[in-house]
PDB file of N, CA and C in Angstrom:
ATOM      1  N   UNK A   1     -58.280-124.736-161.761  1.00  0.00           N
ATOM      2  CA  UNK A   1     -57.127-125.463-162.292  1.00  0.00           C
ATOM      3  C   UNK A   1     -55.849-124.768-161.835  1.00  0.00           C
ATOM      4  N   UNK A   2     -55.148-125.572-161.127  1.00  0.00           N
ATOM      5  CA  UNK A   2     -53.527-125.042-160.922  1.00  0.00           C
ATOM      6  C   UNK A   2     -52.992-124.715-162.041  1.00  0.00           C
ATOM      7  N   UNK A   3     -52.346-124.083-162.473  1.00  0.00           N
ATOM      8  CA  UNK A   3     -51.761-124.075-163.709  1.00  0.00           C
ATOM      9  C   UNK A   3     -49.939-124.747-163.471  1.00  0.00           C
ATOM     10  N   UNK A   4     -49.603-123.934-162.412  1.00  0.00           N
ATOM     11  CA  UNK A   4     -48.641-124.147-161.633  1.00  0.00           C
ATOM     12  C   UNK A   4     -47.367-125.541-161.468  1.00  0.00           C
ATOM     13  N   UNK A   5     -48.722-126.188-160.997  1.00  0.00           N
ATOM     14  CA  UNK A   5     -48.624-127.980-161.522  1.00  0.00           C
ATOM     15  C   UNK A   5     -48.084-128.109-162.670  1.00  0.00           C
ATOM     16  N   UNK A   6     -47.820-127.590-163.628  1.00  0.00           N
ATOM     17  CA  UNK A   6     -47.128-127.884-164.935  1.00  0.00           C
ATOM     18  C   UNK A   6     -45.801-128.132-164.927  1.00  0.00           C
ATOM     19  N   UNK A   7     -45.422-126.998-163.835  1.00  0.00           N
ATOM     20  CA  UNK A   7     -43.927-126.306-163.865  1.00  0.00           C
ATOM     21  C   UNK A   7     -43.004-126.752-162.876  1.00  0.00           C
ATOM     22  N   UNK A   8     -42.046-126.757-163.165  1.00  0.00           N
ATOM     23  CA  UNK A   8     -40.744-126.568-162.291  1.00  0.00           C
ATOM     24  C   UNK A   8     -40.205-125.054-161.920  1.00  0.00           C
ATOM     25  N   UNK A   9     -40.353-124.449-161.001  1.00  0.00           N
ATOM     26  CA  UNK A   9     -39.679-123.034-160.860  1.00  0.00           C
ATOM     27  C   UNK A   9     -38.572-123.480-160.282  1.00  0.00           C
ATOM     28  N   UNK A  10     -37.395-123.720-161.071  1.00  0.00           N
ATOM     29  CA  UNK A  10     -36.019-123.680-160.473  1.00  0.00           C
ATOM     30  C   UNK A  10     -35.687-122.733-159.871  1.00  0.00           C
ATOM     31  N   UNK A  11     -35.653-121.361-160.375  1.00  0.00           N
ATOM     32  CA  UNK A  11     -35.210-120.386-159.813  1.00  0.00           C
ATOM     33  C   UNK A  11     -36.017-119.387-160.193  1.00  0.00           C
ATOM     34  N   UNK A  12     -34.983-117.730-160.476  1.00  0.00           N
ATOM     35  CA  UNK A  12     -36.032-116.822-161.184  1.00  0.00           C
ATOM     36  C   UNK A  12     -35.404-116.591-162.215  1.00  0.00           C
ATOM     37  N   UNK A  13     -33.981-117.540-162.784  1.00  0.00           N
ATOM     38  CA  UNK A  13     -34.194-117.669-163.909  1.00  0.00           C
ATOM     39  C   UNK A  13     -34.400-118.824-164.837  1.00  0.00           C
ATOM     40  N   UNK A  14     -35.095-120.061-164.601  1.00  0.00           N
ATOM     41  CA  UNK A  14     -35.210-121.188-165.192  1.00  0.00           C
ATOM     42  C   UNK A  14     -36.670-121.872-164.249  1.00  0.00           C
ATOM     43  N   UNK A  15     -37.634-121.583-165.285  1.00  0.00           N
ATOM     44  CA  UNK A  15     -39.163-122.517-165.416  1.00  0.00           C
ATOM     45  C   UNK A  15     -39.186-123.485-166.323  1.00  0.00           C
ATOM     46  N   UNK A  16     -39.054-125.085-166.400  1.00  0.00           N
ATOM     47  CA  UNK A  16     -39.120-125.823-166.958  1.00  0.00           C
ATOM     48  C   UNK A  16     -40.725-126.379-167.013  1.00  0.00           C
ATOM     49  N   UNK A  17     -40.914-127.015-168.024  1.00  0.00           N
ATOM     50  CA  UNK A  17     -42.058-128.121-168.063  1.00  0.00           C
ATOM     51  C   UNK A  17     -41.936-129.104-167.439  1.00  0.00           C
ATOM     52  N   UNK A  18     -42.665-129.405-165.916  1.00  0.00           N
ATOM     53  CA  UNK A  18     -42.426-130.280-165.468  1.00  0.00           C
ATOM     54  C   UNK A  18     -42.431-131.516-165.850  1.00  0.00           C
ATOM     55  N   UNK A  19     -41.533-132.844-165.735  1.00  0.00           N
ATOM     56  CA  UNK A  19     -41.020-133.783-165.849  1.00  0.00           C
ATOM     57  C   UNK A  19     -40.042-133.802-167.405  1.00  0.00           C
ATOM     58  N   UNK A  20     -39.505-132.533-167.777  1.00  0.00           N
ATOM     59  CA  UNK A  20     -38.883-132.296-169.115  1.00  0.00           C
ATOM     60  C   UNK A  20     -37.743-131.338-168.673  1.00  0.00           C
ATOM     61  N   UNK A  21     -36.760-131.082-169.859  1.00  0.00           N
ATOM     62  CA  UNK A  21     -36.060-130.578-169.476  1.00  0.00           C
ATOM     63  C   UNK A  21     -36.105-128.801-170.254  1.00  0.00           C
ATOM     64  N   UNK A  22     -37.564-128.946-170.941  1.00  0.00           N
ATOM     65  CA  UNK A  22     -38.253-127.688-171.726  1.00  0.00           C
ATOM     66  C   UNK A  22     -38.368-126.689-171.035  1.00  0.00           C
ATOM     67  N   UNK A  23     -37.517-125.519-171.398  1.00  0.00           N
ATOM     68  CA  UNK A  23     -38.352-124.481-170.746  1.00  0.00           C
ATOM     69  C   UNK A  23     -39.488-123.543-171.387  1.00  0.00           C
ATOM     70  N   UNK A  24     -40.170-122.799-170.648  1.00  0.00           N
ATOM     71  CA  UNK A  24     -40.976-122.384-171.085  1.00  0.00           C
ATOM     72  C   UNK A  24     -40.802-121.278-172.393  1.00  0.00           C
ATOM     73  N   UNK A  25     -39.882-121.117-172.137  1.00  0.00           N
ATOM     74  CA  UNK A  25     -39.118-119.912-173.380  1.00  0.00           C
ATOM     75  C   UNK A  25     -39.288-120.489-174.448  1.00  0.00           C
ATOM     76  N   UNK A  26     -38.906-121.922-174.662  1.00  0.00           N
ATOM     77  CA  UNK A  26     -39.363-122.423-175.840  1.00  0.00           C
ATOM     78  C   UNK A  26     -40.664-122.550-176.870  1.00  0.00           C
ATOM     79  N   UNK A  27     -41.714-122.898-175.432  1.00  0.00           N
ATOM     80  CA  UNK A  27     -43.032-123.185-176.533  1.00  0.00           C
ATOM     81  C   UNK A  27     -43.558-121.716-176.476  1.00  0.00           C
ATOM     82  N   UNK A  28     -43.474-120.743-175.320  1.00  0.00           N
ATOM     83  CA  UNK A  28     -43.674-119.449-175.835  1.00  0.00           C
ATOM     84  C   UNK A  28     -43.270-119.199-176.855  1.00  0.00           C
ATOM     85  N   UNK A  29     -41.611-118.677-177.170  1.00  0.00           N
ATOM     86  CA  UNK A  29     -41.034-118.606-178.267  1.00  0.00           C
ATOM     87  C   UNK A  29     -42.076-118.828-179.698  1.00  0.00           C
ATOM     88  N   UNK A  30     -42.092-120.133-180.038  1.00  0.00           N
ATOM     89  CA  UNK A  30     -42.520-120.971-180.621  1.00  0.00           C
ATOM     90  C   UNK A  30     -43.941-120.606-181.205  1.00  0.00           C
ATOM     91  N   UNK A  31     -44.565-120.163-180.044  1.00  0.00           N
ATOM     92  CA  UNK A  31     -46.648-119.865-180.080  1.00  0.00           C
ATOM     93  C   UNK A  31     -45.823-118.143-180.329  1.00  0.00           C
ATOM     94  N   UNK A  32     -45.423-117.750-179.737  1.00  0.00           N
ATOM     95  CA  UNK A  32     -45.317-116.082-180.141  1.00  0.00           C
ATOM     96  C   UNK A  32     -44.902-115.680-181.891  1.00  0.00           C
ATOM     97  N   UNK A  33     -44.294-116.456-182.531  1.00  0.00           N
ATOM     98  CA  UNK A  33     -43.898-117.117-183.676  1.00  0.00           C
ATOM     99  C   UNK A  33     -45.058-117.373-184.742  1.00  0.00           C
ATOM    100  N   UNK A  34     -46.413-117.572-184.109  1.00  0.00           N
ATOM    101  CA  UNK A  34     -47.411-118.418-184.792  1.00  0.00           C
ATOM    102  C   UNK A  34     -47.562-119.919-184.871  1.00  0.00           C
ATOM    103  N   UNK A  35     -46.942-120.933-183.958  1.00  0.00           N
ATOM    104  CA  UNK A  35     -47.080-122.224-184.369  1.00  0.00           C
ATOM    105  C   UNK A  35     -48.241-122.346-183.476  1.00  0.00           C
ATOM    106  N   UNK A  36     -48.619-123.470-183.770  1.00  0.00           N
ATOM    107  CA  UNK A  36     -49.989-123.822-183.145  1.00  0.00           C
ATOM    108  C   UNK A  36     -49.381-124.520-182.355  1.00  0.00           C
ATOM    109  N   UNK A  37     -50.464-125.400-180.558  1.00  0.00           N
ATOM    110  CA  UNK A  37     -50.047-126.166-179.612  1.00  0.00           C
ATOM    111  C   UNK A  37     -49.347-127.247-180.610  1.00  0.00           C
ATOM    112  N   UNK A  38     -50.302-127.709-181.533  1.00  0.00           N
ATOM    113  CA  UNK A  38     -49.854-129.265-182.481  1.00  0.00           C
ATOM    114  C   UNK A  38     -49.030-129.284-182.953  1.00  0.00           C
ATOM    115  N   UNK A  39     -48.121-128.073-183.555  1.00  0.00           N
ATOM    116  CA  UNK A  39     -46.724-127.835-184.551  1.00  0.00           C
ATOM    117  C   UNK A  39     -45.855-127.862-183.509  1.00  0.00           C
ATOM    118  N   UNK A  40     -46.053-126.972-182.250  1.00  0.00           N
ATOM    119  CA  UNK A  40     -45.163-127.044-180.915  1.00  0.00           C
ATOM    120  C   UNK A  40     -44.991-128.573-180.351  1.00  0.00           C
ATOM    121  N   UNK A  41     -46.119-129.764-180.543  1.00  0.00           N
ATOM    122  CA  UNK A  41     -45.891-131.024-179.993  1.00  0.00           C
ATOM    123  C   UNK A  41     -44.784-131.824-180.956  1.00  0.00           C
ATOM    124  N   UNK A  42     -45.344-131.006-182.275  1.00  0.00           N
ATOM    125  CA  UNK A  42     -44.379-132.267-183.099  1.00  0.00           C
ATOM    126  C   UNK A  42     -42.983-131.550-183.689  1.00  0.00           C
ATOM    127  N   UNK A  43     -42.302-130.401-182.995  1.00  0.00           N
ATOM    128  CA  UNK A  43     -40.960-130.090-183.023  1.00  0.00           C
ATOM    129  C   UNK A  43     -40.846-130.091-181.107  1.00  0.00           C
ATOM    130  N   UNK A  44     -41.297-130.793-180.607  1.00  0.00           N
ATOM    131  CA  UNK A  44     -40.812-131.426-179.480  1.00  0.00           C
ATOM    132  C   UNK A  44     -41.098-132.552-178.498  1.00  0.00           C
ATOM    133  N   UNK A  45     -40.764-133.797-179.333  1.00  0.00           N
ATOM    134  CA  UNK A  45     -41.693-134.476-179.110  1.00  0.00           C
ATOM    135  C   UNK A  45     -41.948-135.447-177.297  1.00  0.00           C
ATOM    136  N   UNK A  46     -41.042-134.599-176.742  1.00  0.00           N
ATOM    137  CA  UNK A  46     -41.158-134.945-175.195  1.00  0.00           C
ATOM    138  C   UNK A  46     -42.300-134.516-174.639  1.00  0.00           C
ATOM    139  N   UNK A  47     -42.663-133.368-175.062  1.00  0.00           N
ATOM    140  CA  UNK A  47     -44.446-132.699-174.615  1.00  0.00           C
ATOM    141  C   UNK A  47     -45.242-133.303-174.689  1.00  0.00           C
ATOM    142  N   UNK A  48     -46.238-133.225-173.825  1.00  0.00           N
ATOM    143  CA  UNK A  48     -47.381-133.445-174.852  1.00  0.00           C
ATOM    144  C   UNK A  48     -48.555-132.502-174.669  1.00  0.00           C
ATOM    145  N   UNK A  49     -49.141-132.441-175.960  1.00  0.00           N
ATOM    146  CA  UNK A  49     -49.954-131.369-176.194  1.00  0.00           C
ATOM    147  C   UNK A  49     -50.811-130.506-174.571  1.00  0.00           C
ATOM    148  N   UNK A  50     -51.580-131.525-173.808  1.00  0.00           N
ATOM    149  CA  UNK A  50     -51.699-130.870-172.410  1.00  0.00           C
ATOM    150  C   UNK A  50     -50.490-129.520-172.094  1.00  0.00           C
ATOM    151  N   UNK A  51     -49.836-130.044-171.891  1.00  0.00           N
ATOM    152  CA  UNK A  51     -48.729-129.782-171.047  1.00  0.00           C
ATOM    153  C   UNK A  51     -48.483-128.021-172.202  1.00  0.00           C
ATOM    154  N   UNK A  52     -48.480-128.078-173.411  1.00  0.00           N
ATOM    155  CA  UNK A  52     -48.020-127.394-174.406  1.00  0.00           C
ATOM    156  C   UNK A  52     -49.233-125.807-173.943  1.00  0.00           C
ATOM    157  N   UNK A  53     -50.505-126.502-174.010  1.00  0.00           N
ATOM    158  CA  UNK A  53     -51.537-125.780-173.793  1.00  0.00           C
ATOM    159  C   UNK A  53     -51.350-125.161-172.420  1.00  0.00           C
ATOM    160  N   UNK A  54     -50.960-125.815-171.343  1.00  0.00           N
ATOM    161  CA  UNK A  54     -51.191-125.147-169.741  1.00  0.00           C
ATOM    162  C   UNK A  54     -49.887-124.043-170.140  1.00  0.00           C
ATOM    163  N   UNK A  55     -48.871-124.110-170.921  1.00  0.00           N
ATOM    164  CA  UNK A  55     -47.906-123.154-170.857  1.00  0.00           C
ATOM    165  C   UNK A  55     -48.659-122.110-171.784  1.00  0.00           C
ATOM    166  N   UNK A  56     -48.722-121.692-172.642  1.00  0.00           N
ATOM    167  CA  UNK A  56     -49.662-121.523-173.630  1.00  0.00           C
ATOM    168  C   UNK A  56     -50.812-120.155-172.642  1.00  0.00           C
ATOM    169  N   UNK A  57     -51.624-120.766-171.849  1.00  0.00           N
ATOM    170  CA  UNK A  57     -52.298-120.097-171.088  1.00  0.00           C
ATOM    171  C   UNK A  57     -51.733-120.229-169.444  1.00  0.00           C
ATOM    172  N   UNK A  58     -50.908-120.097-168.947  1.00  0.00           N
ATOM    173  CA  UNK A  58     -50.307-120.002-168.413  1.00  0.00           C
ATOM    174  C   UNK A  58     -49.308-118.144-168.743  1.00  0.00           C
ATOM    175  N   UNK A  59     -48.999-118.624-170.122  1.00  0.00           N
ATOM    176  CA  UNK A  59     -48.277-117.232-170.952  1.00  0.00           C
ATOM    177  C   UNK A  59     -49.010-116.155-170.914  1.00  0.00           C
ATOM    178  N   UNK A  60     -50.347-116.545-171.124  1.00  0.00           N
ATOM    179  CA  UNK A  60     -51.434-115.300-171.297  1.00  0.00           C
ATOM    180  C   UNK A  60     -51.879-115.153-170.449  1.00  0.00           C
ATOM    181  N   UNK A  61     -52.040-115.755-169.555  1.00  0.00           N
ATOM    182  CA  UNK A  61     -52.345-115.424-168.030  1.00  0.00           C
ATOM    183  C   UNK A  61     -51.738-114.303-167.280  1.00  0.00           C
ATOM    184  N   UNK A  62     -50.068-114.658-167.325  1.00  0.00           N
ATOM    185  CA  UNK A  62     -49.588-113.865-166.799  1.00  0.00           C
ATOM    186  C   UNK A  62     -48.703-112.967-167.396  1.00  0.00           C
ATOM    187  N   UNK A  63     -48.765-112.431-168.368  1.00  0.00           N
ATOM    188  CA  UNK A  63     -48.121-112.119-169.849  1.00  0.00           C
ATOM    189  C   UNK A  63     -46.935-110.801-169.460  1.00  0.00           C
ATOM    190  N   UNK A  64     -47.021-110.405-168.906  1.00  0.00           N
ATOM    191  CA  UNK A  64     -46.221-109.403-168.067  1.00  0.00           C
ATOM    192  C   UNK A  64     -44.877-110.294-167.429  1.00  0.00           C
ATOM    193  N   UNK A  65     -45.494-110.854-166.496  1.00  0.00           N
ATOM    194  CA  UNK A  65     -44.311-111.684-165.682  1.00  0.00           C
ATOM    195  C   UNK A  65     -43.738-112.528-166.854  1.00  0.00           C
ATOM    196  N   UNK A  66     -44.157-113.439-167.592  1.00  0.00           N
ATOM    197  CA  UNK A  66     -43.803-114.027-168.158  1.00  0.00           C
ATOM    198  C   UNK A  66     -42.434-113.274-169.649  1.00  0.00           C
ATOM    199  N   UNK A  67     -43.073-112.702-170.183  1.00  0.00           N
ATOM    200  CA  UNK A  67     -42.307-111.802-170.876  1.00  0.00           C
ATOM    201  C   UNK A  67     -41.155-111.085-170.417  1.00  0.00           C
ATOM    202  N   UNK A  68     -41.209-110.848-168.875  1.00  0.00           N
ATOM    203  CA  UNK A  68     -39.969-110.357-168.258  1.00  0.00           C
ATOM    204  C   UNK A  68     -39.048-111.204-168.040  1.00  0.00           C
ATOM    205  N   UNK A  69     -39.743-112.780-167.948  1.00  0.00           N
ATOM    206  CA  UNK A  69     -38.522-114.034-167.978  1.00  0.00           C
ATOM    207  C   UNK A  69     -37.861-114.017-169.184  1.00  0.00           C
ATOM    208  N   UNK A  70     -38.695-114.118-169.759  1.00  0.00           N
ATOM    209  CA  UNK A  70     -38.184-114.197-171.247  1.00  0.00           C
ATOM    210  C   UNK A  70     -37.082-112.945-171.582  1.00  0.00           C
ATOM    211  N   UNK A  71     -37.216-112.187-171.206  1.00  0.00           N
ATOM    212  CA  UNK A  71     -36.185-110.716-171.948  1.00  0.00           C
ATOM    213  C   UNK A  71     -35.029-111.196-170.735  1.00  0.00           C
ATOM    214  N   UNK A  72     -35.103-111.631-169.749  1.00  0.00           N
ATOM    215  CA  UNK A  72     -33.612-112.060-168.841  1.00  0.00           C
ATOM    216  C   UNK A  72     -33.190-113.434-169.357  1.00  0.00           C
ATOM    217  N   UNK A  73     -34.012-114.309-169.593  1.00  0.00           N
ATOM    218  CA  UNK A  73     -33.506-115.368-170.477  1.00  0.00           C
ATOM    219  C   UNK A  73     -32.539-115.067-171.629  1.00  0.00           C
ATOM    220  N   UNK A  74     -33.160-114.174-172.867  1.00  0.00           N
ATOM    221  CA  UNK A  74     -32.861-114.045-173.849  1.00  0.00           C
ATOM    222  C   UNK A  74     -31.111-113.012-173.402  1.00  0.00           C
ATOM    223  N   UNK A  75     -31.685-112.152-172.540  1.00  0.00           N
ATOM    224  CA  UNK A  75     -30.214-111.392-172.901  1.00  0.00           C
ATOM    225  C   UNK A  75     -29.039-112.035-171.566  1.00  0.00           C
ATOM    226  N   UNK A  76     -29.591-112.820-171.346  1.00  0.00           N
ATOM    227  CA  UNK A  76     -28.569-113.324-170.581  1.00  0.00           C
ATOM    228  C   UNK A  76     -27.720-114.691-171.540  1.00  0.00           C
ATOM    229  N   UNK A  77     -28.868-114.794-172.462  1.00  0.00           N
ATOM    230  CA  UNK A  77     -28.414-115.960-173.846  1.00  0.00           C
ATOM    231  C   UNK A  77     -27.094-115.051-174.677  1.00  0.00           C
ATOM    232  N   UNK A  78     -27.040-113.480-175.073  1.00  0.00           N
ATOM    233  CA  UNK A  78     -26.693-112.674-175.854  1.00  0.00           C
ATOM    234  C   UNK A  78     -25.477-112.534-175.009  1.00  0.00           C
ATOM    235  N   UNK A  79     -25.553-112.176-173.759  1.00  0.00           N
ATOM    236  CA  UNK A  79     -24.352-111.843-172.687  1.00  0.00           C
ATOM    237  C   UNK A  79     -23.573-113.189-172.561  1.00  0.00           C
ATOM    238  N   UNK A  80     -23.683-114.415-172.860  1.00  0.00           N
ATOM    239  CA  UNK A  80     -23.099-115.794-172.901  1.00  0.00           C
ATOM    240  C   UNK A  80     -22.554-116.101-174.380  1.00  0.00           C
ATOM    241  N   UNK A  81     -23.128-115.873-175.068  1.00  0.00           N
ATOM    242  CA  UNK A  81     -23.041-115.848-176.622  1.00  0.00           C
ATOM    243  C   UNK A  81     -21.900-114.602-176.623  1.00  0.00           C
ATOM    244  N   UNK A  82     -21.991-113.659-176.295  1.00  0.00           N
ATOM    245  CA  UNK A  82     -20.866-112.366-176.508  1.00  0.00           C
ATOM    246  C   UNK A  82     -19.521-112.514-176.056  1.00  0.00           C
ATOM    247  N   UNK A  83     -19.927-113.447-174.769  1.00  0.00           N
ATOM    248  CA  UNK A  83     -18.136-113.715-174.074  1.00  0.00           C
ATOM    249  C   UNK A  83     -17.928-114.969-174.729  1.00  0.00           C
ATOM    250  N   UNK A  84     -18.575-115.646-175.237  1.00  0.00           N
ATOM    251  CA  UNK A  84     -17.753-116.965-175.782  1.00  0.00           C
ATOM    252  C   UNK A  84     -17.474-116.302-177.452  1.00  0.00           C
ATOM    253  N   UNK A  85     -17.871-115.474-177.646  1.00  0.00           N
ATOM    254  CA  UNK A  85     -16.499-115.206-178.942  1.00  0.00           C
ATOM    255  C   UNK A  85     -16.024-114.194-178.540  1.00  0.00           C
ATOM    256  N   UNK A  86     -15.736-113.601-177.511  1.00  0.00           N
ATOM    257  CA  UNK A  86     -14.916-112.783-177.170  1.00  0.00           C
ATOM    258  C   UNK A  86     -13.807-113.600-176.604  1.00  0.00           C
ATOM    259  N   UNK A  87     -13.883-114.830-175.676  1.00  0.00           N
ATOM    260  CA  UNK A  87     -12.927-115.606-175.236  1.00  0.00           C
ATOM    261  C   UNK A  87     -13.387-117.070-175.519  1.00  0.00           C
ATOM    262  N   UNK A  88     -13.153-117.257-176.828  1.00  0.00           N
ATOM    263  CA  UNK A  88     -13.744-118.800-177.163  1.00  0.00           C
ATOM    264  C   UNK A  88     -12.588-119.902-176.264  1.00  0.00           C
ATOM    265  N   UNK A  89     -13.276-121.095-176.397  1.00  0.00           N
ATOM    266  CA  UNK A  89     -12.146-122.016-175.722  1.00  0.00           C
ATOM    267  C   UNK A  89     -11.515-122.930-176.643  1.00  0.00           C
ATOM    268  N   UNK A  90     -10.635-123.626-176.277  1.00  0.00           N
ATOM    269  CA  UNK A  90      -9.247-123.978-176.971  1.00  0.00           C
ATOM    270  C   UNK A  90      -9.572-124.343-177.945  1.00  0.00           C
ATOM    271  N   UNK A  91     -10.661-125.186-177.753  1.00  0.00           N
ATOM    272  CA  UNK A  91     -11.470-126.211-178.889  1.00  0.00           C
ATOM    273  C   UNK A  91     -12.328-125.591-179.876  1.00  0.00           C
ATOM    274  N   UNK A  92     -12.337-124.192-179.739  1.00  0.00           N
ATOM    275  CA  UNK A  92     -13.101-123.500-180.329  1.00  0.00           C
ATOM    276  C   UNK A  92     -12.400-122.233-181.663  1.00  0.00           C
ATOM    277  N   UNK A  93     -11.211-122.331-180.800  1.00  0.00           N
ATOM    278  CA  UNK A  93     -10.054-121.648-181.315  1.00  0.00           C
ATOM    279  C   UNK A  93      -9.416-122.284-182.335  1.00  0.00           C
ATOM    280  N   UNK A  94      -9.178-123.510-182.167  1.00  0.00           N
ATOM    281  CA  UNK A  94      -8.712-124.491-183.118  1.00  0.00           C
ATOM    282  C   UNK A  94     -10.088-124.561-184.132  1.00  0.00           C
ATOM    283  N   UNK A  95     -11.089-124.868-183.669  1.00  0.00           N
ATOM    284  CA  UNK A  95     -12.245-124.965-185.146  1.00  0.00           C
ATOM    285  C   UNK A  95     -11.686-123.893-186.156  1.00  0.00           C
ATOM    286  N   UNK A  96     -11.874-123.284-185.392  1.00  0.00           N
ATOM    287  CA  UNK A  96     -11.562-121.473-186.588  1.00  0.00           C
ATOM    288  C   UNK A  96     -10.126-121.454-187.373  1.00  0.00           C
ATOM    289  N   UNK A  97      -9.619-122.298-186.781  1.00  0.00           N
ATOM    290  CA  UNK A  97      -8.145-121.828-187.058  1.00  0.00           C
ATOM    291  C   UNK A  97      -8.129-122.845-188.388  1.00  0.00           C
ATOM    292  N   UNK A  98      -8.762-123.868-188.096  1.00  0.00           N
ATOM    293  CA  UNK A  98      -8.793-125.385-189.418  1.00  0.00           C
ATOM    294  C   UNK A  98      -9.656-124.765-190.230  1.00  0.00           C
ATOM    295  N   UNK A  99     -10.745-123.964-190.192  1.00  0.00           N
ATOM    296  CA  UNK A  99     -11.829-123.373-191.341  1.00  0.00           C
ATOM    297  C   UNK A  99     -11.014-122.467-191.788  1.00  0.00           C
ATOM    298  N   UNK A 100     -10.188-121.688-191.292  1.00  0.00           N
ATOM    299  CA  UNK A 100      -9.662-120.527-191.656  1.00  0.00           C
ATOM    300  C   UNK A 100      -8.668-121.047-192.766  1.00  0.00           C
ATOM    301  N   UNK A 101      -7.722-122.144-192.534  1.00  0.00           N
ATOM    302  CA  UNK A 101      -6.994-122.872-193.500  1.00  0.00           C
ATOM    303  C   UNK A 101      -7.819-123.397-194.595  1.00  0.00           C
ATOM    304  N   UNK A 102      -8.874-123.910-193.820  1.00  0.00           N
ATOM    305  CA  UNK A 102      -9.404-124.891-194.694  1.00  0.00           C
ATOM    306  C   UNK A 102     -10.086-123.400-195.984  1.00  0.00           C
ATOM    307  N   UNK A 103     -10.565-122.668-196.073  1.00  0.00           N
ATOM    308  CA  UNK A 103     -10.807-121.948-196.692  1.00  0.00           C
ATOM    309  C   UNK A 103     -10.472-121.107-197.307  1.00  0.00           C
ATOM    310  N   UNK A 104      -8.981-120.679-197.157  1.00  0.00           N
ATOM    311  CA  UNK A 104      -7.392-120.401-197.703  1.00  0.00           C
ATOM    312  C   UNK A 104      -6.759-121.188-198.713  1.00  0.00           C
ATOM    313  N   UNK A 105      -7.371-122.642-198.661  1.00  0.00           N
ATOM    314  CA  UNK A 105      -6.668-123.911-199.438  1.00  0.00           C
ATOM    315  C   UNK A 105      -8.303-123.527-200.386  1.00  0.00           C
ATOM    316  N   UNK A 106      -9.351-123.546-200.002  1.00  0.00           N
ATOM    317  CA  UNK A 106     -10.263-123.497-201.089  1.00  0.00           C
ATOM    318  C   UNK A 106     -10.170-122.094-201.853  1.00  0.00           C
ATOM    319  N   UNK A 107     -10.173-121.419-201.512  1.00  0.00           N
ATOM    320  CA  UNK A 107      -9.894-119.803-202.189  1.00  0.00           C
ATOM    321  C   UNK A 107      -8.543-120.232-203.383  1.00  0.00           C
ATOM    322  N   UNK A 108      -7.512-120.802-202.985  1.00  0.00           N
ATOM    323  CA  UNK A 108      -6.329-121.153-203.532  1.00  0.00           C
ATOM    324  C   UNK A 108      -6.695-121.961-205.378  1.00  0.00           C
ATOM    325  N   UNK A 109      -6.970-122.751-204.544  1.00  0.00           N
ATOM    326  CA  UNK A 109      -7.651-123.770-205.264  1.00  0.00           C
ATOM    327  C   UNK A 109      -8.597-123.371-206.539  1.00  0.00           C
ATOM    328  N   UNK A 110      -9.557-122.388-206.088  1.00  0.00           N
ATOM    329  CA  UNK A 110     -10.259-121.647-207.059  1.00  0.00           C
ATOM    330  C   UNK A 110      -9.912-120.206-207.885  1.00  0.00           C
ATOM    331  N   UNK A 111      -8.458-119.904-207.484  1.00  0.00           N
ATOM    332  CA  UNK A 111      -7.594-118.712-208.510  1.00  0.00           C
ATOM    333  C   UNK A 111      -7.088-120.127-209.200  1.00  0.00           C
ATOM    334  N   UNK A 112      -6.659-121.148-209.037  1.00  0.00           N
ATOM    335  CA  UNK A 112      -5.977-121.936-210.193  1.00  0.00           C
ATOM    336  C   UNK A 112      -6.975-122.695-211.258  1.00  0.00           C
ATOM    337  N   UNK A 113      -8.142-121.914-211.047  1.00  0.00           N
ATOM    338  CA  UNK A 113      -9.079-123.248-211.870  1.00  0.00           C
ATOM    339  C   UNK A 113      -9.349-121.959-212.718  1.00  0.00           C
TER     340      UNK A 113
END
């Protein structure tokens, strides 16, 4: 069995489920977690169970390589996540700025009650 056939290797950093836009980080994630293939089909319901399983053993197959995607995935998630609140954008700046009021007027609100 190819296993291979499952996948999309975009690059070396993005393996999708082929014909989805899932990557594998997910249903790993997910099975590393404890969910079963069946809990993984029905919090995504573009899979289907096949497909859930070849990643699945696919993971354990190659559990080394795979896990090393995963730790450049993840901290490249942390390194993206770190500069966007270090330099959020306009629209992001303004959210904060309306919660920040908005929660100034509720604080207010609750010394007068």
């Amino acid at each position: 069995m190819e296993l291979e056939r499952y996948f999309e290797f975009i690059n070396d950093k993005a393996i999708r489920i082929a014909g989805t836009r899932v990557g594998i980080e997910t249903v790993v994630s997910d099975y590393q977690e404890g969910a079963s293939p069946e809990e993984i089909v029905l919090h995504y319901p573009t899979l289907f169970l096949e497909q859930v399983h070849a990643t699945i053993t696919y993971y354990l197959a190659n559990r080394e390589k795979v896990e090393a995607h995963l730790e450049r995935i993840w901290q490249e998630q942390e390194e993206a996540w770190q500069e966007q609140q270090e330099h959020p954008s306009e629209f992001v700046r303004e959210l904060r700025k309306r919660l920040e009021q908005k929660q100034l007027e509720l604080s207010k609100a609750e010394t007068l009650l």
